[in-house]
PDB file of N, CA and C in Angstrom:
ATOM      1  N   UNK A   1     -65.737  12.360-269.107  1.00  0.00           N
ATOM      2  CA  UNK A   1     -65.847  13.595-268.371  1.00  0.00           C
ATOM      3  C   UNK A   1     -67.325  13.851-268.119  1.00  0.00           C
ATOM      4  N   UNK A   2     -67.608  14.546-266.468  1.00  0.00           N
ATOM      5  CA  UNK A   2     -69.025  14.423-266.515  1.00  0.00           C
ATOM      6  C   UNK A   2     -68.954  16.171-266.163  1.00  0.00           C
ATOM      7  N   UNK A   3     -69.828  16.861-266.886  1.00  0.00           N
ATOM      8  CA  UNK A   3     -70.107  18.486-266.861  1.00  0.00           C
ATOM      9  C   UNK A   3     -71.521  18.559-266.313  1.00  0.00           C
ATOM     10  N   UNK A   4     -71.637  19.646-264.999  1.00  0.00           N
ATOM     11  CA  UNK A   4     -73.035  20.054-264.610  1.00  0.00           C
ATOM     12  C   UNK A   4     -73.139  21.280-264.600  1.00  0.00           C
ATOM     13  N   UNK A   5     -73.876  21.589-265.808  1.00  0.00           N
ATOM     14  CA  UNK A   5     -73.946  23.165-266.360  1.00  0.00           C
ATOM     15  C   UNK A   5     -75.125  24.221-265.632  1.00  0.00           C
ATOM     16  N   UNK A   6     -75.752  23.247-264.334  1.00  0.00           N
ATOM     17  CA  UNK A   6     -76.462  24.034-263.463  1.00  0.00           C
ATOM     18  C   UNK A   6     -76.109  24.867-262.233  1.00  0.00           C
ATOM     19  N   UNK A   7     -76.687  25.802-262.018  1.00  0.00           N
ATOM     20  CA  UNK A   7     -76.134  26.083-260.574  1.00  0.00           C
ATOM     21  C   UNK A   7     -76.315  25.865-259.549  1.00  0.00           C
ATOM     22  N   UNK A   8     -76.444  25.148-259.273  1.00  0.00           N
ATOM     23  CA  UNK A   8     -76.998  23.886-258.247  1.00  0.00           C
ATOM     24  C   UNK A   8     -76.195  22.465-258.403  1.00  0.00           C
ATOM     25  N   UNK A   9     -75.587  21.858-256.739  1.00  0.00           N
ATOM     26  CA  UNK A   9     -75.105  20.132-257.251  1.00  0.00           C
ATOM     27  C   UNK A   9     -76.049  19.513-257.971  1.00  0.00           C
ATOM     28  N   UNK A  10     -75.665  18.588-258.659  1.00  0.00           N
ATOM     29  CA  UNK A  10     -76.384  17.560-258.967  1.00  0.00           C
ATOM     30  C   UNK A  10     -75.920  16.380-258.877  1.00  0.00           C
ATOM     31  N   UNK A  11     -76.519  14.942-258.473  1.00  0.00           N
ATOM     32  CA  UNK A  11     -76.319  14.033-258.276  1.00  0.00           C
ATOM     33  C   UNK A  11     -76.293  12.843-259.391  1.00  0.00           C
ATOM     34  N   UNK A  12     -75.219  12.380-260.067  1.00  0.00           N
ATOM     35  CA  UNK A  12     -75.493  11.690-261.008  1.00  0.00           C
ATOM     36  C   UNK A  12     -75.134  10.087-260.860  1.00  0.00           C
ATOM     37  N   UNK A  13     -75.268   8.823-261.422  1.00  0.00           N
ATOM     38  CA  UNK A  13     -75.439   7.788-261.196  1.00  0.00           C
ATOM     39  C   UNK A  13     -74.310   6.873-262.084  1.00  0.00           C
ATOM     40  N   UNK A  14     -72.826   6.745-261.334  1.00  0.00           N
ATOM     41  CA  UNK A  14     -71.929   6.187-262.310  1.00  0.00           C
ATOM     42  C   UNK A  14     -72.002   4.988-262.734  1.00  0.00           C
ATOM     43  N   UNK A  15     -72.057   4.482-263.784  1.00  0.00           N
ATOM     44  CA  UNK A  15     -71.635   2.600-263.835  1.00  0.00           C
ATOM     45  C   UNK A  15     -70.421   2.655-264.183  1.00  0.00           C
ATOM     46  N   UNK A  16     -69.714   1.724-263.509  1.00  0.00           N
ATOM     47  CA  UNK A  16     -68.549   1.219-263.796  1.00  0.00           C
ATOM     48  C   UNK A  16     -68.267  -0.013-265.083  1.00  0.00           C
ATOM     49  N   UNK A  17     -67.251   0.392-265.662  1.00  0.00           N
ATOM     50  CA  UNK A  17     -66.700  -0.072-266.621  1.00  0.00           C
ATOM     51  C   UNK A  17     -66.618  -1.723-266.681  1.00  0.00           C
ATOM     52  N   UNK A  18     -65.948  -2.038-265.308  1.00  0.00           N
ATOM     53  CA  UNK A  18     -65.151  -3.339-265.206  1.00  0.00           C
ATOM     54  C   UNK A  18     -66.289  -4.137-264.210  1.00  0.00           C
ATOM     55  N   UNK A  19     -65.752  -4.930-263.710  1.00  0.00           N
ATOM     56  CA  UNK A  19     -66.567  -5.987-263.078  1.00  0.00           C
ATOM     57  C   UNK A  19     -66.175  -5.676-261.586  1.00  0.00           C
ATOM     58  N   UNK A  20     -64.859  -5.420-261.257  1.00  0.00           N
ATOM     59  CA  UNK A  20     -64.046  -5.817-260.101  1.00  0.00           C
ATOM     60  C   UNK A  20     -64.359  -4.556-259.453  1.00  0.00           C
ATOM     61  N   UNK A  21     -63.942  -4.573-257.782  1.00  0.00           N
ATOM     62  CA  UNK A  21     -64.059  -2.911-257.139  1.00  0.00           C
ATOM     63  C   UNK A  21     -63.200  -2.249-257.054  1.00  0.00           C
ATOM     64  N   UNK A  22     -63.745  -0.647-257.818  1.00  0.00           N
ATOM     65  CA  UNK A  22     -62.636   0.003-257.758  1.00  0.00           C
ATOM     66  C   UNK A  22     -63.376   1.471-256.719  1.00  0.00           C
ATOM     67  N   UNK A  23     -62.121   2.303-257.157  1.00  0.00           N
ATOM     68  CA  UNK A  23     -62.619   3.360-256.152  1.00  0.00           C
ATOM     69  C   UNK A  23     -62.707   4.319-257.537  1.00  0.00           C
ATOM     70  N   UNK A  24     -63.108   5.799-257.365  1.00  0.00           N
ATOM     71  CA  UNK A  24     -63.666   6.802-258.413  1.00  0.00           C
ATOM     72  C   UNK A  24     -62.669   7.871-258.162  1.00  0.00           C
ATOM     73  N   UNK A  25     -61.459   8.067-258.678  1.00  0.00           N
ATOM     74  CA  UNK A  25     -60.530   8.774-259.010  1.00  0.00           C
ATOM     75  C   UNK A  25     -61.202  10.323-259.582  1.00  0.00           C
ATOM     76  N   UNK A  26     -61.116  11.494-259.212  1.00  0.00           N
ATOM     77  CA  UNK A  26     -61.283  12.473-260.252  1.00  0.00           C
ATOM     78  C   UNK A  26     -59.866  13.243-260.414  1.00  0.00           C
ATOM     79  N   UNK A  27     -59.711  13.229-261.691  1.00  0.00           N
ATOM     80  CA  UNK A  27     -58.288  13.484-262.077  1.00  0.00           C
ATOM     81  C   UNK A  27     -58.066  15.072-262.445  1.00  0.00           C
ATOM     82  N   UNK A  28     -59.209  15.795-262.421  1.00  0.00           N
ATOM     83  CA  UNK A  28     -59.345  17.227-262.264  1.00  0.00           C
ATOM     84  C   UNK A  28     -58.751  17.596-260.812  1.00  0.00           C
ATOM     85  N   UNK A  29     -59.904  17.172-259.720  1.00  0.00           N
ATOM     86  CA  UNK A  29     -59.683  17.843-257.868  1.00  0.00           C
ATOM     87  C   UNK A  29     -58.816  16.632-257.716  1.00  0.00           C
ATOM     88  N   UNK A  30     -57.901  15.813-258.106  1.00  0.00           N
ATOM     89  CA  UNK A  30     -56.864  14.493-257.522  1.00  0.00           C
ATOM     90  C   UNK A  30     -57.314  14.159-256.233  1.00  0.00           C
ATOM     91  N   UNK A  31     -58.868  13.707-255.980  1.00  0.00           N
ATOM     92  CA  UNK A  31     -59.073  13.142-255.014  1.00  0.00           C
ATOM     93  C   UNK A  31     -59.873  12.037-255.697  1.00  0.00           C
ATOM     94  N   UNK A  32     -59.890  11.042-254.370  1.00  0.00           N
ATOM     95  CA  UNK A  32     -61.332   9.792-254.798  1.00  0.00           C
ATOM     96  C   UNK A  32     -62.655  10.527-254.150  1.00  0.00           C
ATOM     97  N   UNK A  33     -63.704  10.252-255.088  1.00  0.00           N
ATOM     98  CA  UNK A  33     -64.979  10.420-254.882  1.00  0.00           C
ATOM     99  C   UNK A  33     -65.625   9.976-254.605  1.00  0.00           C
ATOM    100  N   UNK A  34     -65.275   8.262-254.344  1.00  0.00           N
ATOM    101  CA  UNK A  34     -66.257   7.246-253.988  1.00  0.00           C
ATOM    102  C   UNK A  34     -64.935   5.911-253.965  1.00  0.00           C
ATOM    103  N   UNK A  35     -65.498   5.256-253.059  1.00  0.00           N
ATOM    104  CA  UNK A  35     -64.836   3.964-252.906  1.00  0.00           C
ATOM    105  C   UNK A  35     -65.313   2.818-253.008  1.00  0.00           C
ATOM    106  N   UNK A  36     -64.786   1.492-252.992  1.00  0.00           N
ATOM    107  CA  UNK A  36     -65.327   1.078-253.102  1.00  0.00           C
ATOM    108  C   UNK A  36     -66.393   0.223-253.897  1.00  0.00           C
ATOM    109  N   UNK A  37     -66.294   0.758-254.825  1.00  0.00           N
ATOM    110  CA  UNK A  37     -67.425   1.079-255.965  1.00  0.00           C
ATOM    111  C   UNK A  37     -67.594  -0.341-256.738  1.00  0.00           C
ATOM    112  N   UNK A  38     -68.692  -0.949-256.640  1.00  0.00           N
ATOM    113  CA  UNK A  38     -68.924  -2.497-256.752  1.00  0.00           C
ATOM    114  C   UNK A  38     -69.545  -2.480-258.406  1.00  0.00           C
ATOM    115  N   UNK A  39     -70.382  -1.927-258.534  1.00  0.00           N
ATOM    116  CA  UNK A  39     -71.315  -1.482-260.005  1.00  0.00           C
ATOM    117  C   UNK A  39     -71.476  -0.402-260.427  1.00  0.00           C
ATOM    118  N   UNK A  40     -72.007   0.444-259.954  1.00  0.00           N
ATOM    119  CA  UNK A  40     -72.280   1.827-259.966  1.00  0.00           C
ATOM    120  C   UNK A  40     -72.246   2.714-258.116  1.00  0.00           C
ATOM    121  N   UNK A  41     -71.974   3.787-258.556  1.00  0.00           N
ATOM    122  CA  UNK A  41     -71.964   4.601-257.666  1.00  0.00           C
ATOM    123  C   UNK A  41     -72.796   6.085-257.681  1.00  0.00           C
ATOM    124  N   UNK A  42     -73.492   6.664-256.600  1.00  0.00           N
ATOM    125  CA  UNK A  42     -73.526   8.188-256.946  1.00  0.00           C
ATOM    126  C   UNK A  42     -72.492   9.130-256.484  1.00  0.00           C
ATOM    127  N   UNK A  43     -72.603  10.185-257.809  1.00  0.00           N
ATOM    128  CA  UNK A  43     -70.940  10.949-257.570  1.00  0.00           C
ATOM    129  C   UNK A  43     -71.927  12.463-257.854  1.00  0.00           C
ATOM    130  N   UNK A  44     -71.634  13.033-257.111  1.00  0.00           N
ATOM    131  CA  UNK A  44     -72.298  14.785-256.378  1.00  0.00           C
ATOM    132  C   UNK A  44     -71.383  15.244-257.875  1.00  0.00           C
ATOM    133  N   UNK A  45     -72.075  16.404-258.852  1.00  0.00           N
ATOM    134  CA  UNK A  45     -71.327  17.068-259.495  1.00  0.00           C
ATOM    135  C   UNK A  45     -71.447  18.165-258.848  1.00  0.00           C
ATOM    136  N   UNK A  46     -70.312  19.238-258.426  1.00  0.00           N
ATOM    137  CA  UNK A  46     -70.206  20.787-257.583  1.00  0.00           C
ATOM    138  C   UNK A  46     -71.453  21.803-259.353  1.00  0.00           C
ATOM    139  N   UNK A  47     -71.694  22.517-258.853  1.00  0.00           N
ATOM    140  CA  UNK A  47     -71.890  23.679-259.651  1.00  0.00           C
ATOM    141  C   UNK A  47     -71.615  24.315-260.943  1.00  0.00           C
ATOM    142  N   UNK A  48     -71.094  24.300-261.631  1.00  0.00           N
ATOM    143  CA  UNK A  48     -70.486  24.553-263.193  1.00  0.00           C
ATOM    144  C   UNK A  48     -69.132  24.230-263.323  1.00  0.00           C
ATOM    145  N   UNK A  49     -69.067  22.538-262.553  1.00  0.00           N
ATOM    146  CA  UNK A  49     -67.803  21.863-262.714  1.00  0.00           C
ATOM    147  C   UNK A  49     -68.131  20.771-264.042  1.00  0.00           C
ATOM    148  N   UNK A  50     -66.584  20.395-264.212  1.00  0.00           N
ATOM    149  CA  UNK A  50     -66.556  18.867-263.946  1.00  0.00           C
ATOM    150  C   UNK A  50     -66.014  18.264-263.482  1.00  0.00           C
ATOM    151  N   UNK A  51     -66.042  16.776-263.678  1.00  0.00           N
ATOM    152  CA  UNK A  51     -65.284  15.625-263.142  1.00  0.00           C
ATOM    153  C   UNK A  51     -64.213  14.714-264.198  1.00  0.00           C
ATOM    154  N   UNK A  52     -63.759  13.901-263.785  1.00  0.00           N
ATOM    155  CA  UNK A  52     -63.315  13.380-265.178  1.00  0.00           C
ATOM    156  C   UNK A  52     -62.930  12.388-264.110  1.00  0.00           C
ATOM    157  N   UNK A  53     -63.433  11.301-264.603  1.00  0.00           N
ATOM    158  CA  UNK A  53     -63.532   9.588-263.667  1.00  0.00           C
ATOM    159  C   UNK A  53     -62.410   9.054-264.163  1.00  0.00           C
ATOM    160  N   UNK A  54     -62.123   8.327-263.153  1.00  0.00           N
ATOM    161  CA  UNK A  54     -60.605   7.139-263.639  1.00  0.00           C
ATOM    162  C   UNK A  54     -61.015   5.883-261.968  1.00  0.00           C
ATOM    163  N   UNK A  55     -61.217   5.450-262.837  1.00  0.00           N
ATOM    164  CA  UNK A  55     -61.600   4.062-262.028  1.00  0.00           C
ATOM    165  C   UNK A  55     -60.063   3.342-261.691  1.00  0.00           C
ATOM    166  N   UNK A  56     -59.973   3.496-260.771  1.00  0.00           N
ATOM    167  CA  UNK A  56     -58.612   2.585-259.971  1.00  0.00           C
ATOM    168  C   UNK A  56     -58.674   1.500-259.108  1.00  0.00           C
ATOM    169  N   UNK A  57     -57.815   0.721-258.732  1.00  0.00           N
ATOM    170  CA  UNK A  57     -58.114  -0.527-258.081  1.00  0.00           C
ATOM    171  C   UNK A  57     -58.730  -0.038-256.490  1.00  0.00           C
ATOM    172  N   UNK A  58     -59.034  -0.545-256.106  1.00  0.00           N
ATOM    173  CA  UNK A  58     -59.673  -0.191-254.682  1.00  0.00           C
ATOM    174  C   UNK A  58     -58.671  -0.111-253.740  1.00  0.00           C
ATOM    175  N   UNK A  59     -58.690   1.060-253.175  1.00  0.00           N
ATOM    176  CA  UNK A  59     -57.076   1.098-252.127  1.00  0.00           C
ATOM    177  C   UNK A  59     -56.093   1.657-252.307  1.00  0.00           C
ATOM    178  N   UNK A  60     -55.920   1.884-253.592  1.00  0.00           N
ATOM    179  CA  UNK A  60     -54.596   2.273-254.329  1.00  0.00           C
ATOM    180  C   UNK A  60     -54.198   3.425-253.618  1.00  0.00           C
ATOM    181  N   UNK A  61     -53.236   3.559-253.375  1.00  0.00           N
ATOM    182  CA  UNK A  61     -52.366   4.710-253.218  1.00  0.00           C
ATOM    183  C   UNK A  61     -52.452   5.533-254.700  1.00  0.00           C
ATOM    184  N   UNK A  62     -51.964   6.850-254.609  1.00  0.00           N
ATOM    185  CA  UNK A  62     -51.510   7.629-255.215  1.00  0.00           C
ATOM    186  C   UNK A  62     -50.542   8.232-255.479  1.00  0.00           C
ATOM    187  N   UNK A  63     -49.484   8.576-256.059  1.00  0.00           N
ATOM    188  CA  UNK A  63     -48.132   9.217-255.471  1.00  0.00           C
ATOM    189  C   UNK A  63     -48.241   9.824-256.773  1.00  0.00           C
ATOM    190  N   UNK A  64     -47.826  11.395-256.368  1.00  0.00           N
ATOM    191  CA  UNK A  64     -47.016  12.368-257.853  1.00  0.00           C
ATOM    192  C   UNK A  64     -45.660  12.216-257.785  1.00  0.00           C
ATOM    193  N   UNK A  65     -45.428  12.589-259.082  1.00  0.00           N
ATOM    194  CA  UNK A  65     -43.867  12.386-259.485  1.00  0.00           C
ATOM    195  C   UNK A  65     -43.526  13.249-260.531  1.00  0.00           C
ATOM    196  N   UNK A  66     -42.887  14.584-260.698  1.00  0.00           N
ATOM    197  CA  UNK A  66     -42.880  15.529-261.792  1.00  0.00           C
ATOM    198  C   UNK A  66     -43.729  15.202-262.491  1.00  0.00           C
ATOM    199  N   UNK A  67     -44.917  16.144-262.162  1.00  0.00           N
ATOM    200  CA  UNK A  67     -45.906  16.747-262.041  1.00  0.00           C
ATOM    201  C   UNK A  67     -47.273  15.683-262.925  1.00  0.00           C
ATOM    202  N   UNK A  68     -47.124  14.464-262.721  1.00  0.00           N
ATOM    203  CA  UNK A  68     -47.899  13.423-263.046  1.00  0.00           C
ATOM    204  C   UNK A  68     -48.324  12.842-261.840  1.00  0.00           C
ATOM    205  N   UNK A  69     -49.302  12.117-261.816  1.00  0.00           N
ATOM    206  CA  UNK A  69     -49.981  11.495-260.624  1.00  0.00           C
ATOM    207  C   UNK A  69     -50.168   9.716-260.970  1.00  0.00           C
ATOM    208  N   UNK A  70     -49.426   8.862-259.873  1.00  0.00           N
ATOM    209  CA  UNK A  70     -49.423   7.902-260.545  1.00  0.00           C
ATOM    210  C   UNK A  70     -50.239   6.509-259.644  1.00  0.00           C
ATOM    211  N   UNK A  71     -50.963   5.690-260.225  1.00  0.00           N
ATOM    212  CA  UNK A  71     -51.035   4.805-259.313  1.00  0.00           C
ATOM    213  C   UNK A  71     -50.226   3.342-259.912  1.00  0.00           C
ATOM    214  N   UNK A  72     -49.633   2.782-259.151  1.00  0.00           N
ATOM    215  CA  UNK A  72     -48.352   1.742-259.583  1.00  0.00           C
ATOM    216  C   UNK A  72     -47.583   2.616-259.932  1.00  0.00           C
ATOM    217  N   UNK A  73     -47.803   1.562-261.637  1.00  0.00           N
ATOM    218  CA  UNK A  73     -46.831   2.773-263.040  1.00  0.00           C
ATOM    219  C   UNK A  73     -47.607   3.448-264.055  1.00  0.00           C
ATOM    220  N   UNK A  74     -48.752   3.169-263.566  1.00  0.00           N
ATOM    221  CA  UNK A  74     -50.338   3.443-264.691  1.00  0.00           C
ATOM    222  C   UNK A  74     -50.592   5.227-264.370  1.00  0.00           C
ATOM    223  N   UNK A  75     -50.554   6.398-264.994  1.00  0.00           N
ATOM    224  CA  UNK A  75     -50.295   7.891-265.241  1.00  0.00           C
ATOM    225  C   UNK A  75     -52.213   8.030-264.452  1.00  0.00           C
ATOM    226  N   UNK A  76     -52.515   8.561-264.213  1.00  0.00           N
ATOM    227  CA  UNK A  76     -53.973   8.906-264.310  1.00  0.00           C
ATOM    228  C   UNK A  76     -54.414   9.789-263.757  1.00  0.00           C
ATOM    229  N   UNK A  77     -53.318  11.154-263.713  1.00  0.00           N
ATOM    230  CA  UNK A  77     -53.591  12.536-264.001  1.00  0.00           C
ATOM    231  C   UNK A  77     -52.138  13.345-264.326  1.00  0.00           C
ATOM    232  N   UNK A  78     -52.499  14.768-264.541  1.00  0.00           N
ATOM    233  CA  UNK A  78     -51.219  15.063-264.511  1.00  0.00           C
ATOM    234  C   UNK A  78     -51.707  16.867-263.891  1.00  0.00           C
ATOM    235  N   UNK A  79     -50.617  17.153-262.990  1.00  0.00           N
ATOM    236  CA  UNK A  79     -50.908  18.606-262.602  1.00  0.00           C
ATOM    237  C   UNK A  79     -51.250  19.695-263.556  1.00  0.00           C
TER     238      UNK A  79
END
Protein backbone atom coordinates (compact mmCIF):
# COMPACT_ATOMS: atom_id res chain seq x y z
CA UNK A 1 0.00 0.00 0.00
CA UNK A 2 1.39 3.37 -0.99
CA UNK A 3 -0.06 6.50 1.43
CA UNK A 4 0.59 10.34 0.46
CA UNK A 5 -0.03 12.18 3.60
CA UNK A 6 0.53 15.57 1.70
CA UNK A 7 -1.76 17.87 0.23
CA UNK A 8 -0.50 18.01 -2.83
CA UNK A 9 -0.04 14.82 -5.70
CA UNK A 10 2.93 13.30 -5.46
CA UNK A 11 4.74 11.31 -7.84
CA UNK A 12 6.28 8.14 -6.73
CA UNK A 13 8.56 5.55 -8.55
CA UNK A 14 7.16 1.79 -8.61
CA UNK A 15 9.48 -1.32 -9.13
CA UNK A 16 7.93 -4.18 -10.05
CA UNK A 17 8.11 -7.39 -8.38
CA UNK A 18 8.42 -9.88 -11.35
CA UNK A 19 10.42 -9.74 -14.44
CA UNK A 20 7.54 -10.03 -17.06
CA UNK A 21 4.99 -6.94 -18.13
CA UNK A 22 2.40 -6.27 -16.21
CA UNK A 23 -0.04 -3.48 -15.89
CA UNK A 24 -0.60 -1.56 -12.14
CA UNK A 25 -3.95 -2.59 -10.81
CA UNK A 26 -5.17 -0.28 -7.82
CA UNK A 27 -7.50 -2.34 -5.92
CA UNK A 28 -8.83 0.64 -3.79
CA UNK A 29 -10.22 3.09 -7.24
CA UNK A 30 -10.50 -0.72 -9.40
CA UNK A 31 -8.77 0.91 -12.12
CA UNK A 32 -5.17 0.34 -13.87
CA UNK A 33 -2.74 3.07 -13.26
CA UNK A 34 -0.18 2.26 -15.56
CA UNK A 35 0.34 -0.29 -18.24
CA UNK A 36 2.45 -1.89 -19.51
CA UNK A 37 4.87 -1.72 -16.92
CA UNK A 38 8.33 -3.35 -17.97
CA UNK A 39 10.50 -2.52 -14.52
CA UNK A 40 9.29 0.23 -12.81
CA UNK A 41 6.76 2.75 -13.40
CA UNK A 42 5.64 6.34 -12.11
CA UNK A 43 2.25 6.15 -10.33
CA UNK A 44 0.70 9.97 -9.33
CA UNK A 45 -0.46 9.48 -5.55
CA UNK A 46 -4.04 11.91 -5.37
CA UNK A 47 -3.84 13.98 -2.03
CA UNK A 48 -4.38 12.14 1.38
CA UNK A 49 -4.99 8.89 -0.56
CA UNK A 50 -3.83 5.66 -1.09
CA UNK A 51 -3.14 3.11 -3.50
CA UNK A 52 -2.73 -0.44 -3.00
CA UNK A 53 -0.79 -2.08 -6.21
CA UNK A 54 -1.59 -5.52 -7.65
CA UNK A 55 0.49 -6.15 -10.54
CA UNK A 56 -1.52 -8.17 -13.23
CA UNK A 57 -0.63 -9.68 -16.47
CA UNK A 58 -0.64 -7.03 -19.13
CA UNK A 59 -4.10 -6.83 -20.82
CA UNK A 60 -6.02 -8.61 -18.48
CA UNK A 61 -9.46 -8.05 -18.33
CA UNK A 62 -11.23 -7.59 -15.18
CA UNK A 63 -14.64 -8.88 -14.36
CA UNK A 64 -16.63 -8.60 -10.78
CA UNK A 65 -18.55 -11.32 -9.55
CA UNK A 66 -20.46 -10.93 -6.03
CA UNK A 67 -18.80 -8.30 -5.02
CA UNK A 68 -15.06 -9.54 -5.73
CA UNK A 69 -13.06 -8.39 -8.66
CA UNK A 70 -11.42 -11.00 -10.59
CA UNK A 71 -8.75 -11.41 -13.12
CA UNK A 72 -8.92 -15.21 -14.60
CA UNK A 73 -9.66 -16.99 -11.19
CA UNK A 74 -6.91 -14.98 -9.23
CA UNK A 75 -9.38 -12.41 -6.50
CA UNK A 76 -7.45 -8.99 -6.57
CA UNK A 77 -9.95 -6.80 -5.02
CA UNK A 78 -13.07 -6.95 -3.44
CA UNK A 79 -15.93 -4.11 -3.30
Amino acid sequence: MLYNPHEVIKTVQYVCKGKTKVDLYDAITHRVVAKDVDMESAIDLPAKQARLIVEIPTGSSIKENKEKYYVGDMVVAFM
